[in-house]
C-alpha atoms as a PDB file:
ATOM      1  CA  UNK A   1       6.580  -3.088  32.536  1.00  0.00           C
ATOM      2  CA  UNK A   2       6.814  -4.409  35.999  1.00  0.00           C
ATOM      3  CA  UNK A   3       7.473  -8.411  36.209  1.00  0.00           C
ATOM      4  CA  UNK A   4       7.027 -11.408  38.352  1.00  0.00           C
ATOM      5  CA  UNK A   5       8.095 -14.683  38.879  1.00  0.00           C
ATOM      6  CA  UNK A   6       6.159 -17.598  40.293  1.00  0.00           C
ATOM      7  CA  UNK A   7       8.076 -20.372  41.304  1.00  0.00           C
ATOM      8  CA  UNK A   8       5.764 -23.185  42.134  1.00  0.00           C
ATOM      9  CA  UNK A   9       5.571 -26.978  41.152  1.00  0.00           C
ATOM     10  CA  UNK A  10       1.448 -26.682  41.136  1.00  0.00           C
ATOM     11  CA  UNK A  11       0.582 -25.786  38.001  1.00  0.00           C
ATOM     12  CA  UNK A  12      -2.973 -25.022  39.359  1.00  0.00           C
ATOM     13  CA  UNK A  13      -1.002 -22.539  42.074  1.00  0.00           C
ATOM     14  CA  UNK A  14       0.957 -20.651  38.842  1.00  0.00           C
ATOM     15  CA  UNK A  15      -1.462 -20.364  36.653  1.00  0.00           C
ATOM     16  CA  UNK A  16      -4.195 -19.179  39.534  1.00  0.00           C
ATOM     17  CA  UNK A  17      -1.420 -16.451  40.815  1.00  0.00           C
ATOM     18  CA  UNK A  18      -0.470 -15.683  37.383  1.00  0.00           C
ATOM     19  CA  UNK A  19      -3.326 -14.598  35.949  1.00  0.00           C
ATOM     20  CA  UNK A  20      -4.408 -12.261  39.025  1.00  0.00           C
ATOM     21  CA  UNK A  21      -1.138 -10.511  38.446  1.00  0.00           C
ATOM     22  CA  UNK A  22      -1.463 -10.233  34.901  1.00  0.00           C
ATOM     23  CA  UNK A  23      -5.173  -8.523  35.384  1.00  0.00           C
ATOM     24  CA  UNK A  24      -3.346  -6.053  37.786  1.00  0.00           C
ATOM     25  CA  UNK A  25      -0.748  -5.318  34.298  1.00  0.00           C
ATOM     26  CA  UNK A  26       2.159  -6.989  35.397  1.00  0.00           C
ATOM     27  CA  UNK A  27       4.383  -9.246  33.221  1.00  0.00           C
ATOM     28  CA  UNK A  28       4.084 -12.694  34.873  1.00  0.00           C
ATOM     29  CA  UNK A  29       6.835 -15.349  34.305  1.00  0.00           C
ATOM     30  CA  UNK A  30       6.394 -18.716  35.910  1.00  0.00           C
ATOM     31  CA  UNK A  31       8.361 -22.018  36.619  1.00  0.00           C
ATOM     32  CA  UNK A  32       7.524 -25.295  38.289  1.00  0.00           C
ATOM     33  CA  UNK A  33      11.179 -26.205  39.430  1.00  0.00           C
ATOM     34  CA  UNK A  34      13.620 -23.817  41.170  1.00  0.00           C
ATOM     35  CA  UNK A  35      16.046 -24.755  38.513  1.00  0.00           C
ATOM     36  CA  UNK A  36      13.728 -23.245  35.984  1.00  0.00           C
ATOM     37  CA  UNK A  37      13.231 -20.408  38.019  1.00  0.00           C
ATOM     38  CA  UNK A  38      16.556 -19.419  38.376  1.00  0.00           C
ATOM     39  CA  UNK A  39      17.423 -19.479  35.023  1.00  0.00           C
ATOM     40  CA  UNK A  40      13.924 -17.276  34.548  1.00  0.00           C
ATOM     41  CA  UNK A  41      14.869 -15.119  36.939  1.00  0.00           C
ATOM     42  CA  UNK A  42      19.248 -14.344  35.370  1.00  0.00           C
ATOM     43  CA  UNK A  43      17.471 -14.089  32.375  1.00  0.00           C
ATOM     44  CA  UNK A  44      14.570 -11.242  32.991  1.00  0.00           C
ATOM     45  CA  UNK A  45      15.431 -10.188  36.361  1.00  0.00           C
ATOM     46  CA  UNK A  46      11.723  -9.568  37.622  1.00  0.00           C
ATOM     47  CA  UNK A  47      10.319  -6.693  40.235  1.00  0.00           C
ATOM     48  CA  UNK A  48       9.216  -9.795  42.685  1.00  0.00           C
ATOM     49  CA  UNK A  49       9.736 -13.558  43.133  1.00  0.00           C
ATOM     50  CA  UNK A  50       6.628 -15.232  44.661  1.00  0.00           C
ATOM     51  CA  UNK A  51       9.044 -19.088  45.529  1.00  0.00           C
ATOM     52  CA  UNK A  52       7.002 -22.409  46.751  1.00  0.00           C
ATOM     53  CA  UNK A  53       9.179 -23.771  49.846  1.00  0.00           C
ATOM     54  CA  UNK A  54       7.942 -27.367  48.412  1.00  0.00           C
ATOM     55  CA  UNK A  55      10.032 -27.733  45.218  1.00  0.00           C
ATOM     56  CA  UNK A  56      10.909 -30.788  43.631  1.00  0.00           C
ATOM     57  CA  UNK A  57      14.960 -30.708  43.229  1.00  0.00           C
ATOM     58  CA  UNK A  58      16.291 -27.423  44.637  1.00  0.00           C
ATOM     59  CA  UNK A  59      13.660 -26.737  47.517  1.00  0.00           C
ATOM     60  CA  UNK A  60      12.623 -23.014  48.199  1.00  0.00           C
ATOM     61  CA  UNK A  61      14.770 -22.463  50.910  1.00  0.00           C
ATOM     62  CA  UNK A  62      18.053 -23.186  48.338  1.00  0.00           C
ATOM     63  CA  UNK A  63      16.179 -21.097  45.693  1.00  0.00           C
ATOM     64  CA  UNK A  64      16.324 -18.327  47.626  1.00  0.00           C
ATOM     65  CA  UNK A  65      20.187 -18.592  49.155  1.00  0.00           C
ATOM     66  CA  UNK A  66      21.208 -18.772  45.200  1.00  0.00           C
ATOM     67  CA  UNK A  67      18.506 -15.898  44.467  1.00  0.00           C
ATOM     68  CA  UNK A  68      20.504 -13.815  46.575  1.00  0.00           C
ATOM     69  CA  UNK A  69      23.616 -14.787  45.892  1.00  0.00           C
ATOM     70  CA  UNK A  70      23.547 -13.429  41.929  1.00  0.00           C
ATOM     71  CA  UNK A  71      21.147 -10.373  43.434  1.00  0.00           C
ATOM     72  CA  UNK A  72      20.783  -9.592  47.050  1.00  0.00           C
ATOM     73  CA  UNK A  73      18.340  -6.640  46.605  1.00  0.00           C
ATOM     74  CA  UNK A  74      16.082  -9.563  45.099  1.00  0.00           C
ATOM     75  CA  UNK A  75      12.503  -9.248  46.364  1.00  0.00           C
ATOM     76  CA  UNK A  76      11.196 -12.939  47.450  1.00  0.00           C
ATOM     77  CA  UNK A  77       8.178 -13.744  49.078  1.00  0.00           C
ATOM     78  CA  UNK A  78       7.958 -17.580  49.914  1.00  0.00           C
ATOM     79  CA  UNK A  79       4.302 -19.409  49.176  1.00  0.00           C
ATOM     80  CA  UNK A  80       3.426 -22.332  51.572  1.00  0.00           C
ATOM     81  CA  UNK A  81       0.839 -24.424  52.025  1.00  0.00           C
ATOM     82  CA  UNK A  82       2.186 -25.549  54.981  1.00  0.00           C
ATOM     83  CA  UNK A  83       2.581 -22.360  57.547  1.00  0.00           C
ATOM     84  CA  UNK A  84       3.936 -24.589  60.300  1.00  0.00           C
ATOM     85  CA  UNK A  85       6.623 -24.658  58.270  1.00  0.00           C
ATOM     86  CA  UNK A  86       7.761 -21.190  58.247  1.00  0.00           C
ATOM     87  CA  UNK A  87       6.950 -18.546  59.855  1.00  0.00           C
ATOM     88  CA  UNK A  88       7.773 -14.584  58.971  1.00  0.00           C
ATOM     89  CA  UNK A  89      10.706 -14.320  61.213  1.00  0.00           C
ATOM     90  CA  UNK A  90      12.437 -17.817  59.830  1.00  0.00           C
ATOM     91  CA  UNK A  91      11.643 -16.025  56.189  1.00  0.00           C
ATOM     92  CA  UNK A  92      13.221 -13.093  56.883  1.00  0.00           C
ATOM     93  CA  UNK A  93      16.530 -14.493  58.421  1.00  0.00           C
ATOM     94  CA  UNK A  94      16.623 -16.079  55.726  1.00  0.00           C
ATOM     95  CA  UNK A  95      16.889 -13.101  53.507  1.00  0.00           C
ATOM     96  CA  UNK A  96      12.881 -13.284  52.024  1.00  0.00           C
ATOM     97  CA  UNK A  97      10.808 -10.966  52.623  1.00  0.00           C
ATOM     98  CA  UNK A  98       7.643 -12.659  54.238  1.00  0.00           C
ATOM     99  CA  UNK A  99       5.326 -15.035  53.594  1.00  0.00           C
ATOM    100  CA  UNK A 100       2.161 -16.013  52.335  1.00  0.00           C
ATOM    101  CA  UNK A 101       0.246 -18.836  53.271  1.00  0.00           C
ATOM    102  CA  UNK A 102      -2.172 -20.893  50.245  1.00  0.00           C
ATOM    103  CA  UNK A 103      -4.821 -20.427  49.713  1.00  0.00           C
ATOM    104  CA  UNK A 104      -3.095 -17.038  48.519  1.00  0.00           C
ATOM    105  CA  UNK A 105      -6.074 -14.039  48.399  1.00  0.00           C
ATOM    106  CA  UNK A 106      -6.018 -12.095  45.421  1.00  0.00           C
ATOM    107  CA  UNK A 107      -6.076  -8.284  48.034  1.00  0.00           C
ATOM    108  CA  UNK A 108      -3.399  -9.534  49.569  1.00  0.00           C
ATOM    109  CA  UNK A 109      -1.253 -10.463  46.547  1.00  0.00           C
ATOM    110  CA  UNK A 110      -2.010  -7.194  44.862  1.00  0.00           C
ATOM    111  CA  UNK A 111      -1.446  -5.215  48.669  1.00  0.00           C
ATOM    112  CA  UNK A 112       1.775  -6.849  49.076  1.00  0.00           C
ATOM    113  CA  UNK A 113       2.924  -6.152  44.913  1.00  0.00           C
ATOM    114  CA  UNK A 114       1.660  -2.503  45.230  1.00  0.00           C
ATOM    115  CA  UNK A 115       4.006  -1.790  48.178  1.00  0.00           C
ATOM    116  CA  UNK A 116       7.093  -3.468  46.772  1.00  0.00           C
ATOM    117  CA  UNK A 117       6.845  -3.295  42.995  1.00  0.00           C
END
């Protein structure tokens, strides 16, 4: 079964995502720190890793360098309330794969996880 991770510290934001993801018959795996998420993430290895910039602790952006550090075919899509923030060039220099800006819309989740996963 295909997986994802949600890294985000709004539990509203994971739980929203999560069960979208789990209608479309993914496995969904979620975390509110990046600390949690990276353990998640050595442990089940998932298709797609949809990472808050905004973390408590290890911010996205640190997430992600130690995401691809243990697996640099990892596929990361950074979640932002915030777009001024980041922007899809800054995301994919720094080895993500885009962006998407909350509120997240449930075609484009499922658009985005159809093409990748």
């Amino acid at each position: 079964m295909k997986s994802v991770l949600i890294i985000d510290d709004e539990a509203y934001a994971r739980d929203h995502l999560g069960r979208i993801i789990e209608k479309k018959g993914y496995r969904v795996f979620t975390a509110g720190t990046g600390e949690e998420g990276l353990g998640i993430y050595k442990a089940n290895r998932p298709d797609c890793v949809f990472l808050d910039i905004l973390l408590p602790g290890i911010d996205g952006e640190d997430v992600l360098g130690y995401l691809k550090e243990f697996d640099p075919a990892a596929n990361v899509y950074f979640i932002t309330a915030q777009e001024d923030i980041i922007s899809t060039k800054k995301a994919e220099n720094m080895g993500a794969r885009g962006y998407l800006s909350k509120p997240i819309f449930v075609d484009e989740v499922i658009k985005l996880l159809d093409s990748v996963v």
